[in-house]
Protein backbone atom coordinates (compact mmCIF):
# COMPACT_ATOMS: atom_id res chain seq x y z
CA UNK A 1 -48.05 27.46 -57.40
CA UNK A 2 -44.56 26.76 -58.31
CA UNK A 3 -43.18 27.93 -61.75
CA UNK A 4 -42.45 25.72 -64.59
CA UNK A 5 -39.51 23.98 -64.40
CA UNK A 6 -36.60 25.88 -65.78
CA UNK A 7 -34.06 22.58 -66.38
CA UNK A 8 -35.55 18.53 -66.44
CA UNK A 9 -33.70 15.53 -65.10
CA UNK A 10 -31.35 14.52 -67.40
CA UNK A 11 -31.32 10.98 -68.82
CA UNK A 12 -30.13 8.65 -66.06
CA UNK A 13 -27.38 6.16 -66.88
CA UNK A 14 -28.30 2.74 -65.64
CA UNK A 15 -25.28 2.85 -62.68
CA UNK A 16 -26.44 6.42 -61.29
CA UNK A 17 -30.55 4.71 -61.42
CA UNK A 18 -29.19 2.19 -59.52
CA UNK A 19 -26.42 4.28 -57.23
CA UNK A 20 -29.98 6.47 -56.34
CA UNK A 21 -31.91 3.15 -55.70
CA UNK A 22 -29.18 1.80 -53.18
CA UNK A 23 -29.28 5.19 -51.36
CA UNK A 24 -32.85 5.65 -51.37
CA UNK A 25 -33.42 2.40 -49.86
CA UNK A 26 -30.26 2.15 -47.46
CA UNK A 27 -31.08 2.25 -43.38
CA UNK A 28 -27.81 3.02 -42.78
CA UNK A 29 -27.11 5.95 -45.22
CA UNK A 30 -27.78 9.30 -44.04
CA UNK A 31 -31.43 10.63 -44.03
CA UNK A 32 -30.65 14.19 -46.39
CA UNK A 33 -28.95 11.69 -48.93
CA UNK A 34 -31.96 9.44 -48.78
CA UNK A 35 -34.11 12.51 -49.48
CA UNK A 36 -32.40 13.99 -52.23
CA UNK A 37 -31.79 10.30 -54.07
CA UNK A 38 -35.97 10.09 -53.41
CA UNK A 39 -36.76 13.04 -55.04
CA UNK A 40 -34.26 12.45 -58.02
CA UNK A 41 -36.00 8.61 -58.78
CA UNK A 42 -39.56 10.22 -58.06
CA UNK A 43 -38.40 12.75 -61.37
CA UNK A 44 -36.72 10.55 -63.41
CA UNK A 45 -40.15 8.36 -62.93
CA UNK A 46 -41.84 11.13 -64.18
CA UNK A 47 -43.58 13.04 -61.24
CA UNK A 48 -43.68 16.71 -60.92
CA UNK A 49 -41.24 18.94 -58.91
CA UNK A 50 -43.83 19.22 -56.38
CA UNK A 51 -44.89 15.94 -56.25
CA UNK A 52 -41.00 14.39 -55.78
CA UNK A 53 -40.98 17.06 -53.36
CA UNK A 54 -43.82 15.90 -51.09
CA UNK A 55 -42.78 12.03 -51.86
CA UNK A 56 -39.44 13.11 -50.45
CA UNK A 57 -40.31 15.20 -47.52
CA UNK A 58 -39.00 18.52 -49.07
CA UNK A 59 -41.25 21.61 -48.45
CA UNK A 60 -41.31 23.00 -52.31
CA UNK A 61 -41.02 22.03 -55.88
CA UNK A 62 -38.22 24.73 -55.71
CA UNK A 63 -35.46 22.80 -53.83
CA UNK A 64 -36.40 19.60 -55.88
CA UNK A 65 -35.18 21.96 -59.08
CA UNK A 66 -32.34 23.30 -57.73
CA UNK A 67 -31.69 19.71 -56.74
CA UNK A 68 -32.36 18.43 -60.49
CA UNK A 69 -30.14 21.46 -61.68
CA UNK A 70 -27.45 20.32 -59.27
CA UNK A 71 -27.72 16.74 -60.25
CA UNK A 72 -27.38 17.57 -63.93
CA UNK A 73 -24.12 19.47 -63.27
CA UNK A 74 -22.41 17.11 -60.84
CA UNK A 75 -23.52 13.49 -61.20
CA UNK A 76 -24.08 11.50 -58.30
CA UNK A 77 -22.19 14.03 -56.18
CA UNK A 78 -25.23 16.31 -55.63
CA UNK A 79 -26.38 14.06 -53.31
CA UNK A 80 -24.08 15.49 -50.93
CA UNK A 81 -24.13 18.33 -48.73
CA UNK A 82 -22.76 20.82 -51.26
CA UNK A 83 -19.02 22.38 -50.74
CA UNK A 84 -18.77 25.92 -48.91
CA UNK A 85 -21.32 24.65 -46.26
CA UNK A 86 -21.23 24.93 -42.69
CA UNK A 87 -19.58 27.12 -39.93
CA UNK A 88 -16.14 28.13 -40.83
CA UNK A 89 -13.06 27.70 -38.94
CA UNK A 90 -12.58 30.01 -36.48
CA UNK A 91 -9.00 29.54 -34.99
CA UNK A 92 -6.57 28.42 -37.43
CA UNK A 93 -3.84 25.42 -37.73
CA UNK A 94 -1.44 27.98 -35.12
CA UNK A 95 -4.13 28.30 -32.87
CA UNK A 96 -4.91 24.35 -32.87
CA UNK A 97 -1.28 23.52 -32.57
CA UNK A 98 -0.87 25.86 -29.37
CA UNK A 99 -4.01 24.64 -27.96
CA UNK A 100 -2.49 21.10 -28.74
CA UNK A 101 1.49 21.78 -27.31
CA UNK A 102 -0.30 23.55 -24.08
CA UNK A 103 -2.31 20.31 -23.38
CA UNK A 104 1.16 18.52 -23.70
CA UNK A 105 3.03 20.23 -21.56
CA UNK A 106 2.55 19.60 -17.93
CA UNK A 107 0.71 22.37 -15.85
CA UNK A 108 3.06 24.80 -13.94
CA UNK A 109 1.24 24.21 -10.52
CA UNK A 110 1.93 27.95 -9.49
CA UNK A 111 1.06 29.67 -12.49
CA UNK A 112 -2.30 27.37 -14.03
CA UNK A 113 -3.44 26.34 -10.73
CA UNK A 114 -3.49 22.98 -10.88
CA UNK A 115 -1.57 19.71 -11.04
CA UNK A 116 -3.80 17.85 -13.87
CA UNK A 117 -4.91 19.49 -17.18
CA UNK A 118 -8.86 19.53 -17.22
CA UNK A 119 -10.70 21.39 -19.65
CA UNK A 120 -11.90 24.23 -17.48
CA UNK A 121 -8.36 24.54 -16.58
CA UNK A 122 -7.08 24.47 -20.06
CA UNK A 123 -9.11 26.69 -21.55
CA UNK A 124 -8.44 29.40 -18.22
CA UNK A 125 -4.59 29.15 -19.18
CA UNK A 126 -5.37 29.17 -23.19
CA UNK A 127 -7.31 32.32 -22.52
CA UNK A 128 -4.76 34.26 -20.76
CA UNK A 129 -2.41 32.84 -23.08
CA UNK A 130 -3.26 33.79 -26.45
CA UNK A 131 -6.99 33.12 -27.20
CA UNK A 132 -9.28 35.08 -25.23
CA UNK A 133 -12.75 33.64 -26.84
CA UNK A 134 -11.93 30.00 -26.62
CA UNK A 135 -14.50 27.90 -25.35
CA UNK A 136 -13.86 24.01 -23.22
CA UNK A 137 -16.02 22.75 -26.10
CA UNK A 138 -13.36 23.90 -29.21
CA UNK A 139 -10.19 22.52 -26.68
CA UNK A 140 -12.08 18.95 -26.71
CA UNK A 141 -13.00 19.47 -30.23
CA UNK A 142 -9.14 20.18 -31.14
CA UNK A 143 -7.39 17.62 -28.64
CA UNK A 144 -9.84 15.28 -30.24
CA UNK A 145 -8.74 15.99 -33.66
CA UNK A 146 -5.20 15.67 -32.90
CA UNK A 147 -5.93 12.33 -31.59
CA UNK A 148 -5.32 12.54 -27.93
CA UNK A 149 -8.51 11.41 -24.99
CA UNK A 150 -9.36 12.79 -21.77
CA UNK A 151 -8.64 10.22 -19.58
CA UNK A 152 -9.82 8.81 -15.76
CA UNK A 153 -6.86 10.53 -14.55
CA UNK A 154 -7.68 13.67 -15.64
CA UNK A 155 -5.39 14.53 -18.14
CA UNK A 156 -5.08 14.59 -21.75
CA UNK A 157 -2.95 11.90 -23.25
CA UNK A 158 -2.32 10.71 -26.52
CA UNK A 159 -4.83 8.26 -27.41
CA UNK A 160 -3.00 4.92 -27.64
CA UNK A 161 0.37 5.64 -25.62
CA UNK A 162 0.09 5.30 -21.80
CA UNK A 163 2.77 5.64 -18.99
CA UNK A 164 3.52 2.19 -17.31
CA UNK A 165 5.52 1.67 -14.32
CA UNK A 166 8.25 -1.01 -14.07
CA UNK A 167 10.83 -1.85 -11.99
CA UNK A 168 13.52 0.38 -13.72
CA UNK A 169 10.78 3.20 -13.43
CA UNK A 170 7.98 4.84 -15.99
CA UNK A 171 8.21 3.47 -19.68
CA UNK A 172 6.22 4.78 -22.14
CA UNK A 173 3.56 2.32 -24.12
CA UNK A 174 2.27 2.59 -27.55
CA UNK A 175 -0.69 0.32 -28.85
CA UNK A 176 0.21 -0.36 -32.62
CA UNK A 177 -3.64 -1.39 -33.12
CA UNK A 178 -4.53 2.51 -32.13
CA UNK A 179 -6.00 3.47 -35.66
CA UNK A 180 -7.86 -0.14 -36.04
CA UNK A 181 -9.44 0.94 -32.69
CA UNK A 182 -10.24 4.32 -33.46
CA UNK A 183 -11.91 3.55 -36.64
């Protein structure tokens, strides 16, 4: 049994009812928002903490409560994931910028091995380098970030510049329309 309710659902203006409404009824919106603005309109109808809970999939009263609680501090914002949340960071904006200038520069065949960046080689170099724990999954994740693509050559490049060769040898082409494309 779940104890009483230690804070109720303030009164709703008539823009959050019908911000919660949208949400709870939107296909596209994403499915912990569509929970928590299910349980909020099951309250502010007048069920129970437990009952919003089981009309919104949640497992106890409890997290309906601390929802309500959350909702009565912060507006329409509780229906995110709150702040703090998720792993932390665990190489920092140095770190990502030489993980970023190493994919740039082109591999000393001698030294890394190899003629074409790949990950595996990447991160090999990057770990004798600097970073001894990095993984191939946080090089994509940062190269990504910084807006460059692996690409059917087998190298990193900036996403939306590509090397084109004409008759007075390689020029260098940038796609204006990158950021459209990216999205």
């Amino acid at each position: 049994m779940t104890p009483p309710p230690k804070e109720r659902l303030r009164a709703l203006t008539a823009e959050e009812h019908a911000a919660l409404r949208r949400v709870s009824r939107a296909s596209s919106e994403r499915a912990d928002r569509v929970r928590r603005a299910t349980a909020l309109l099951a309250v502010a109808a007048g069920a129970s903490f437990a009952g919003a809970a089981r009309r919104a999939g949640f497992r106890s009263g409890t997290a309906v409560a601390n929802l309500v609680a959350r909702f009565n501090r912060r507006g329409l914002a509780a229906l995110s994931i709150a702040p703090g949340r998720g792993p932390k960071a665990t190489y920092d904006a140095a770190a990502r910028a030489q993980i970023v200038a190493t994919a740039q520069r082109p591999p000393d065949r001698r030294s890394d091995a190899t003629a074409t960046w790949s990950l595996s080689t990447l991160q090999r170099t990057l770990r004798c380098e600097a970073l001894p724990q990095l993984g191939a999954t946080t090089v994509r994740r940062v190269l990504r970030a910084a807006g460059s693509s692996y690409q059917r050559t087998r190298t990193w490049c900036p996403t939306g510049t590509a090397l084109r060769k004409r008759k007075a040898g390689a020029v260098r082409v940038v796609d204006p329309e990158t950021e459209l494309k990216r999205g």
